[in-house]
Protein backbone atom coordinates (compact mmCIF):
# COMPACT_ATOMS: atom_id res chain seq x y z
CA UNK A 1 -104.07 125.44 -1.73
CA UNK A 2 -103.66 125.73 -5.15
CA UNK A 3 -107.34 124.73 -5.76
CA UNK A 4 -108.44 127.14 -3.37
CA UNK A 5 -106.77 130.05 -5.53
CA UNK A 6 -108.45 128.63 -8.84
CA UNK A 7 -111.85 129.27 -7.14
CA UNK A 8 -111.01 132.33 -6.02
CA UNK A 9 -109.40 133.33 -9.83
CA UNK A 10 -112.44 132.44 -11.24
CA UNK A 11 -113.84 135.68 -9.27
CA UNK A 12 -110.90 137.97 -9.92
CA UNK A 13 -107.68 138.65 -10.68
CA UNK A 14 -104.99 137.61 -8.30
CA UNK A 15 -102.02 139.73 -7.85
CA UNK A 16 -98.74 137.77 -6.41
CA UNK A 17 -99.72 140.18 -2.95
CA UNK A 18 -102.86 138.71 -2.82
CA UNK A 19 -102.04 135.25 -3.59
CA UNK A 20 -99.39 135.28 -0.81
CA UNK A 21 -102.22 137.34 1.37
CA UNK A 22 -104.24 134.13 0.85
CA UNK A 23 -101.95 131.37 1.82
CA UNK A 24 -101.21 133.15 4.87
CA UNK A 25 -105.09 133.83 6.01
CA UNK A 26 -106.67 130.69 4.92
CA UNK A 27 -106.02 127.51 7.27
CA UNK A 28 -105.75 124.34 6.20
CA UNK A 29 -107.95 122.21 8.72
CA UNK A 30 -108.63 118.17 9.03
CA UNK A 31 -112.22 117.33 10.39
CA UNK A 32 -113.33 114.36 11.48
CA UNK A 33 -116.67 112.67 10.17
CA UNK A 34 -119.36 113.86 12.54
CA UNK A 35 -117.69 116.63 13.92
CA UNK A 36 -119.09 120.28 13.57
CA UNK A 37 -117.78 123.03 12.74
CA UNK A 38 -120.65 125.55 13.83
CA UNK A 39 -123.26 124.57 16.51
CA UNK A 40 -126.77 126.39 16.92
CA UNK A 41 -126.40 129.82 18.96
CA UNK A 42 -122.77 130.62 18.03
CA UNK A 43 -121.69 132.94 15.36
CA UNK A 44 -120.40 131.69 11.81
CA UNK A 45 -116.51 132.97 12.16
CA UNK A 46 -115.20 131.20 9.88
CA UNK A 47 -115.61 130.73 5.72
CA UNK A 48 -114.78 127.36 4.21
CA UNK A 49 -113.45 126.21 1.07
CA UNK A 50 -114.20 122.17 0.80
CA UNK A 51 -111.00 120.61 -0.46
CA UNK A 52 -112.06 116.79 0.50
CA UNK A 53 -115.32 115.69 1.91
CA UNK A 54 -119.03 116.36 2.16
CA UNK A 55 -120.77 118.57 4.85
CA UNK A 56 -124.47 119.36 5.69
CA UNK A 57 -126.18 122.47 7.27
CA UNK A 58 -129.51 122.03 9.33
CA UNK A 59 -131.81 123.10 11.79
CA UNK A 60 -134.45 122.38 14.10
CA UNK A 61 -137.83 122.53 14.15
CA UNK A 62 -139.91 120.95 16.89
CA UNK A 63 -137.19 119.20 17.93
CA UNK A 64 -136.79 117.63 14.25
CA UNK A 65 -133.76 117.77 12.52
CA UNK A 66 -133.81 119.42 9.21
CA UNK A 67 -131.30 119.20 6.23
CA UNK A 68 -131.22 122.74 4.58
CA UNK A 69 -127.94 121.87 2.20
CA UNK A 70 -125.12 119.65 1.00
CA UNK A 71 -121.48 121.21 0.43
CA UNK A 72 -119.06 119.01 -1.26
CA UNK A 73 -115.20 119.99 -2.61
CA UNK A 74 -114.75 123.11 -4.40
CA UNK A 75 -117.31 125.10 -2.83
CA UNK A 76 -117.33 127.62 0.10
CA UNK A 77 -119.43 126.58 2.67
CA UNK A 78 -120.59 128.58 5.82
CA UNK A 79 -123.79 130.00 7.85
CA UNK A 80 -124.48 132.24 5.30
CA UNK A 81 -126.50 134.86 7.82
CA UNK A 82 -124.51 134.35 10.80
CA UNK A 83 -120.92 135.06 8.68
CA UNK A 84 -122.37 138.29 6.71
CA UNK A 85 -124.54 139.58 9.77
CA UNK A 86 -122.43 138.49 12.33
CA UNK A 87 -125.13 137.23 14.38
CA UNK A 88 -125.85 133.74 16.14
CA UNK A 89 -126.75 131.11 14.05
CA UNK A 90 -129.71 129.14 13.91
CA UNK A 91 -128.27 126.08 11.94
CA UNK A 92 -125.55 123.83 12.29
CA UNK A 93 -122.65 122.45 9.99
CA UNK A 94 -121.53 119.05 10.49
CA UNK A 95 -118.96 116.70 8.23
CA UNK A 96 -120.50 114.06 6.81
CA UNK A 97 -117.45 112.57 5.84
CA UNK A 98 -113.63 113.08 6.82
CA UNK A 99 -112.88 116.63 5.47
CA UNK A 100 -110.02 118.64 4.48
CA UNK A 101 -111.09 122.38 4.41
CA UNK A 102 -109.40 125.54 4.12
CA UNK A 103 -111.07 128.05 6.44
CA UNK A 104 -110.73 131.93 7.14
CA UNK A 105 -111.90 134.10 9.80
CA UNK A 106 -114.11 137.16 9.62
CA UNK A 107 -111.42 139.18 10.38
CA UNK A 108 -108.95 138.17 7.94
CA UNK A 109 -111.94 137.56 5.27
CA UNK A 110 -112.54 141.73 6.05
CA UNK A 111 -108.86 142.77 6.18
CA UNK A 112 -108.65 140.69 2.55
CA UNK A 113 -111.17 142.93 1.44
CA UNK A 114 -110.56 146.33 2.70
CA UNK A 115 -106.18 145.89 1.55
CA UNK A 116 -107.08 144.28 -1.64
CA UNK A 117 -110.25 145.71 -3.94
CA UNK A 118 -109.77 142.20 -6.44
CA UNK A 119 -110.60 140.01 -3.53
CA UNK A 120 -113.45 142.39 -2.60
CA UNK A 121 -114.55 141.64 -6.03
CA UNK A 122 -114.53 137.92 -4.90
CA UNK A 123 -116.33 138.13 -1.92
CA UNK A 124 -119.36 140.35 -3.63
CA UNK A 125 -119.62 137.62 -6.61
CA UNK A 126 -119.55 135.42 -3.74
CA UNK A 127 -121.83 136.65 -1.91
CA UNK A 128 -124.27 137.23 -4.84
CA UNK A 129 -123.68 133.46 -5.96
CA UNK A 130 -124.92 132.80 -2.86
CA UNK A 131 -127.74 135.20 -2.71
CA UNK A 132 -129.39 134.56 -6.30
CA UNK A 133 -128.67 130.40 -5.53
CA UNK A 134 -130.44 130.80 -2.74
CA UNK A 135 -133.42 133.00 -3.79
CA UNK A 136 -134.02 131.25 -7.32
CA UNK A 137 -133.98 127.30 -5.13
CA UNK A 138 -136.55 128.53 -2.42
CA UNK A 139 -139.22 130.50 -4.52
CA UNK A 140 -138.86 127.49 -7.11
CA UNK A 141 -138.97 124.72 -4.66
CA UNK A 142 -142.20 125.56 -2.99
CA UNK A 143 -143.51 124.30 -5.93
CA UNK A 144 -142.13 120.94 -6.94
CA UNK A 145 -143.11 117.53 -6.27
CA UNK A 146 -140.96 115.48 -4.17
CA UNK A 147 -139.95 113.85 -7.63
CA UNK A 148 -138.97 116.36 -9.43
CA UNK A 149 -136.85 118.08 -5.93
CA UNK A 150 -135.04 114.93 -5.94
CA UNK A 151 -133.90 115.36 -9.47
CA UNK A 152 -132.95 118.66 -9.07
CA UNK A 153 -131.04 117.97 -6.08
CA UNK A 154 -129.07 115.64 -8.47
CA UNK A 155 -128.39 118.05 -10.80
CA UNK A 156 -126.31 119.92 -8.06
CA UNK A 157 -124.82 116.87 -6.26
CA UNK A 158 -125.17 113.95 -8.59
CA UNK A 159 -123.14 111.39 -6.29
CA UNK A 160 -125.57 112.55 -3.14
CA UNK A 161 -126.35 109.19 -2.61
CA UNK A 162 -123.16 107.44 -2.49
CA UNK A 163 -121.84 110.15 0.14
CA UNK A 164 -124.71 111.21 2.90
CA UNK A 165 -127.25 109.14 4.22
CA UNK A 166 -130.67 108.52 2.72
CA UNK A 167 -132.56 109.75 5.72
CA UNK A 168 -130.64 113.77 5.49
CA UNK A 169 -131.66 113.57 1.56
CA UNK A 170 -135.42 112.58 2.67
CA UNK A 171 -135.22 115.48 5.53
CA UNK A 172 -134.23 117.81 3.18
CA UNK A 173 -136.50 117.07 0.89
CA UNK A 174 -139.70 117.08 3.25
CA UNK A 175 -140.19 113.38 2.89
CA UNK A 176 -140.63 110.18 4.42
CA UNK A 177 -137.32 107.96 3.52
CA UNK A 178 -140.29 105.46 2.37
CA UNK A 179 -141.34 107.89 -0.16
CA UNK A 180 -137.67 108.72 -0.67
CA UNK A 181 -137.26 105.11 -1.44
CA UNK A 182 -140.25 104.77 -3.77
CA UNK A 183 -138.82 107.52 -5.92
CA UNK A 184 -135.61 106.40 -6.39
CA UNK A 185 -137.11 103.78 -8.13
């Protein structure tokens, strides 16, 4: 837990109310490699902080799976859409490896918010972490080789390839795993 409230520190202050407020609404939670913990069609009700492991989101298109992002420990990890708009999602989250996560429900995530203006500090920087992360990768990956998105995918997650299989890092890079292969080199 205690990692959990450095992240969130890092954000804003954190009174001893709020710190006890967070131990109580965030859940510690063991999942199992290969296990989900959102499936296509349902609605993101939970937020995750990654205290052990490695997770993936994807998709589908054509009936393809499609890598969209890697979440290892000490970051917060859900369907970013489908938790903010409450709507269904259209990916999935799956462990990659045995994880340990602390997770928080929509609810409690609001009730944090509305009882305690520091953490709604933390969830707007949150959510614009998310939101510039997202918008500055997708308008500059359109136009990068495959090379040079494999390097930058190191720069975020520079053990990648010792913890997730080389065909997810090829699908989420819009490659072969041939080609993946030929660039590692």
């Amino acid at each position: 837990m205690q990692i959990l409230l450095q992240e969130i520190s890092k954000r804003c202050f954190l009174s001893p109310e709020l710190q006890q407020r967070i131990k109580k609404c965030f859940e510690e939670k063991n999942v199992k490699k290969g296990e989900k913990i959102l499936v296509q069609g349902n609605k993101a009700n939970h937020l995750y902080f990654v205290k052990k492991g490695v997770l993936h989101n994807y998709y589908y298109h054509d009936g393809k799976q499609i890598s969209s992002w890697f979440y290892n420990e000490n970051l917060f990890i859900t369907s970013w859409y489908s938790f903010y708009a409450q709507k269904s999602s259209f990916e999935e989250i799956e462990c990659l490896e045995n994880c340990t996560l602390f997770q928080i429900s929509y609810k409690d995530y609001q009730k944090l918010i509305a009882d305690f203006p520091a953490f709604g500090n933390f969830a707007r920087l949150l959510a614009e972490e998310m939101l510039t992360f997202i918008d500055e990768f997708s308008k500059g990956w359109s136009f990068l080789s495959a090379s040079e998105k494999y390097k930058l995918l190191l720069t975020y997650f520079p053990d990648i390839e010792l913890r997730v299989k080389l065909g997810y890092i090829a699908s989420f890079l819009g490659i072969s795993q041939e080609t993946l292969s030929r660039i590692r080199k």
